[in-house]
Protein backbone atom coordinates (compact mmCIF):
# COMPACT_ATOMS: atom_id res chain seq x y z
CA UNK A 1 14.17 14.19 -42.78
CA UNK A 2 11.89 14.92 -39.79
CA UNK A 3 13.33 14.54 -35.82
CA UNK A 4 10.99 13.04 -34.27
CA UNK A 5 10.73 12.38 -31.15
CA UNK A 6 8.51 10.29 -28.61
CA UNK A 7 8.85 11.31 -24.79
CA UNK A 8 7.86 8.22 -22.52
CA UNK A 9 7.87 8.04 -18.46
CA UNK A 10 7.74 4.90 -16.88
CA UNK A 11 7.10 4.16 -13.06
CA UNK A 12 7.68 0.98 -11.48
CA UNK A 13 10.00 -1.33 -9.69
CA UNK A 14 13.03 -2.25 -10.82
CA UNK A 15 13.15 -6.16 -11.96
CA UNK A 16 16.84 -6.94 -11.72
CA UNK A 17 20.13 -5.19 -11.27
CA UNK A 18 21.14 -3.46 -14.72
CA UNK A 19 23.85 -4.75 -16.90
CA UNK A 20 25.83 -2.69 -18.57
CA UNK A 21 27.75 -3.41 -22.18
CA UNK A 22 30.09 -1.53 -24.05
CA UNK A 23 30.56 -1.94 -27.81
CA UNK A 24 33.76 -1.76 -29.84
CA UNK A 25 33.24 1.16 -30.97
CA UNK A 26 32.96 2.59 -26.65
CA UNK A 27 29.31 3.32 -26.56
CA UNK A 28 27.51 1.60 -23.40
CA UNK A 29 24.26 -0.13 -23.44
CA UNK A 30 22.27 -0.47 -19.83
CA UNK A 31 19.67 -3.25 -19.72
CA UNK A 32 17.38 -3.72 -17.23
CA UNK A 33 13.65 -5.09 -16.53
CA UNK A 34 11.14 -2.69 -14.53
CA UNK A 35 7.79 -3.98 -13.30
CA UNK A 36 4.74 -1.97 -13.85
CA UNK A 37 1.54 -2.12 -11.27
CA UNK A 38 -2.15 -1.21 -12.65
CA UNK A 39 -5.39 -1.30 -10.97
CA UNK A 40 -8.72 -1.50 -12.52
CA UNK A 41 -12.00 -2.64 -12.02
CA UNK A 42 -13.49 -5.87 -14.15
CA UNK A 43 -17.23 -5.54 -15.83
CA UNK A 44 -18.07 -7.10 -12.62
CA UNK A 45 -17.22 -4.36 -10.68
CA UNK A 46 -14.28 -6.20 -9.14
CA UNK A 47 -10.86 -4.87 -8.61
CA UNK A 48 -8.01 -6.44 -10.56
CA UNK A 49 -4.04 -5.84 -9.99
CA UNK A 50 -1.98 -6.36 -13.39
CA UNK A 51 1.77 -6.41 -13.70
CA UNK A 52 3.48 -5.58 -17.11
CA UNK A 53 7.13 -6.03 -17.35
CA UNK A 54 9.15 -3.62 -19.89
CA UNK A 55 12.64 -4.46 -21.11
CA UNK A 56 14.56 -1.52 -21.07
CA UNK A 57 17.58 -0.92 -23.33
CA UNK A 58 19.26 2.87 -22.75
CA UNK A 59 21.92 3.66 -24.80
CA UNK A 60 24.64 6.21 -24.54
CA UNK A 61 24.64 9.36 -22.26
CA UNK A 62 21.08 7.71 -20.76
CA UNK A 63 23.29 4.45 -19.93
CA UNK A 64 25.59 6.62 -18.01
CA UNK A 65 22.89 7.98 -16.13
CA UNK A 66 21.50 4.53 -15.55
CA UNK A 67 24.89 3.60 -14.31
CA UNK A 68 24.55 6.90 -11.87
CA UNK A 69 21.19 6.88 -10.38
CA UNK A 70 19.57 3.29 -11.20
CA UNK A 71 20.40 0.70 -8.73
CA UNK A 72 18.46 -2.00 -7.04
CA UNK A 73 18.35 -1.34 -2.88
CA UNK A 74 16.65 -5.10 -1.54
CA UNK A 75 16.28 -8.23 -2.92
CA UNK A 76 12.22 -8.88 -3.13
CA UNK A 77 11.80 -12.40 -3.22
């Protein structure tokens, strides 16, 4: 069987504080929603802002580092 792998890198802002789970069996799951920003212009020639919003689930040693570095500074709103 093949390994593959698929490398992605999100930027954005993150949506909401992440929650963290642990399962029976001890591994920990980090959710959390990040908000991603995109400019571009319309066939009209006018600019247009779009925001996409990602659910993120990071299991394992990539929850731990979620728990490490990831944490939401100001409440936008």
């Amino acid at each position: 069987m093949n390994n593959l792998r698929n490398k992605v890198s999100l930027i954005g802002r993150l949506g909401m504080q992440p929650e963290f789970t642990t399962t029976s069996n001890g591994k920990t799951l980090a959710r959390f929603s990040l908000a991603i920003n995109s400019s571009y212009k319309d066939k009209d020639g006018n600019w247009k802002d779009e925001t996409q919003w990602m659910n993120i689930n990071a299991w394992g040693n990539v929850a731990e580092l979620v728990k490490t570095f990831i944490k939401r500074t100001r409440n936008c709103g």
